[in-house]
Protein backbone atom coordinates (compact mmCIF):
# COMPACT_ATOMS: atom_id res chain seq x y z
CA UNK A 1 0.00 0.00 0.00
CA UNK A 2 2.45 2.67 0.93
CA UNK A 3 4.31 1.69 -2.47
CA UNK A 4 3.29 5.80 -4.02
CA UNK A 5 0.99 3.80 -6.13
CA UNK A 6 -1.89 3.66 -4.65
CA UNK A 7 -3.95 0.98 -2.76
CA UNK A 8 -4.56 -2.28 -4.87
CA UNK A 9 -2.11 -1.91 -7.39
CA UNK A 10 -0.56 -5.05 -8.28
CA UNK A 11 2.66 -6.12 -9.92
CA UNK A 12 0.89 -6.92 -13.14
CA UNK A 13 -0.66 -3.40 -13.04
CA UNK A 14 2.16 -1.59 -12.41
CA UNK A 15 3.91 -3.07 -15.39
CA UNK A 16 0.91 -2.39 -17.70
CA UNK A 17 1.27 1.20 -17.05
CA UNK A 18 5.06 1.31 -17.42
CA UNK A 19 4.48 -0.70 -21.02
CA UNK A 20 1.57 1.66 -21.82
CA UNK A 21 3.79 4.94 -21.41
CA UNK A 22 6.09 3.37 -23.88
CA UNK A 23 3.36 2.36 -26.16
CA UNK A 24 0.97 5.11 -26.11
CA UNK A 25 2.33 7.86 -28.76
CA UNK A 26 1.94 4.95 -31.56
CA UNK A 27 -1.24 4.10 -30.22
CA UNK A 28 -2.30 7.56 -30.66
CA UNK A 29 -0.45 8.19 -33.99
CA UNK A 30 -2.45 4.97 -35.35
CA UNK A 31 -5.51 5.91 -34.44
CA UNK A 32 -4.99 10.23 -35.92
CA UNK A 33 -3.92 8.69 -39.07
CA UNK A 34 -6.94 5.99 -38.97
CA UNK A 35 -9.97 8.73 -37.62
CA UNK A 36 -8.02 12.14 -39.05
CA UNK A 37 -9.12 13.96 -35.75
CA UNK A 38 -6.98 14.40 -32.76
CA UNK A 39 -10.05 14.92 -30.69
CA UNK A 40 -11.21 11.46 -32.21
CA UNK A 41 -7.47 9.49 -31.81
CA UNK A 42 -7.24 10.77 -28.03
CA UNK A 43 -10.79 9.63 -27.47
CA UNK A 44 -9.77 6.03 -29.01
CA UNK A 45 -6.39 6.23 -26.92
CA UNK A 46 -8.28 6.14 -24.10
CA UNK A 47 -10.81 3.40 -24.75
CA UNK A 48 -7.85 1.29 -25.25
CA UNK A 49 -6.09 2.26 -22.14
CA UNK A 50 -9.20 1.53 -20.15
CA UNK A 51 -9.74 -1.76 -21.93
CA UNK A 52 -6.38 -3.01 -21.33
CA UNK A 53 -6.69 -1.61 -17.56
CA UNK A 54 -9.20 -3.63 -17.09
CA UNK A 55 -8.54 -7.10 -19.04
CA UNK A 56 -6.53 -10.15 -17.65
CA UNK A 57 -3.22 -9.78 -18.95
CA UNK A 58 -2.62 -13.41 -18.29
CA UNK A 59 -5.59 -14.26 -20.88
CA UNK A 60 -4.55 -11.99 -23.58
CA UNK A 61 -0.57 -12.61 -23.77
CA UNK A 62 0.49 -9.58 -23.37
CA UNK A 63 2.74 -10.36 -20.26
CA UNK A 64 4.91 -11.92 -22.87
CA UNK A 65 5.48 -8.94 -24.30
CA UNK A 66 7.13 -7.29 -21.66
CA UNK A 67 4.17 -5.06 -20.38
C-alpha cells in the first residue's frame, strides 16, 4: 500500500502502465492517421487504455510482451 501507487495496485498493473507509457504515442499516432481527428485518436487512446486496464493480462498474452 504505501508503495506511491496507490492501494490495490498489483505487480501486473504496475507493469501495464510502465508498457503503456512506452506504447501510447503509436497508439495515438495509429488511431490520428486511422480517424483524421486528434479529438477522435485521443478519445480512441483512451478506450484502449481503459480496456487493457481492465482485461486479464494473463488471458490476452500480453505479459509476454514485456508489459
Amino acid at each position: 500500500m504505501g508503495d506511491g501507487h496507490g492501494p490495490g495496485r498489483s505487480e501486473q498493473e504496475d507493469s501495464l502502465g510502465a508498457g503503456w507509457e512506452e506504447h501510447r504515442p503509436a497508439v495515438s499516432g495509429v488511431a490520428y492517421r486511422l480517424l483524421g481527428s486528434v479529438a477522435d485518436a485521443e478519445d480512441v487512446t483512451q478506450d484502449v487504455w481503459l480496456r487493457a486496464a481492465g482485461a486479464d493480462l494473463q488471458d490476452i498474452g500480453v505479459c509476454g510482451l514485456g508489459w
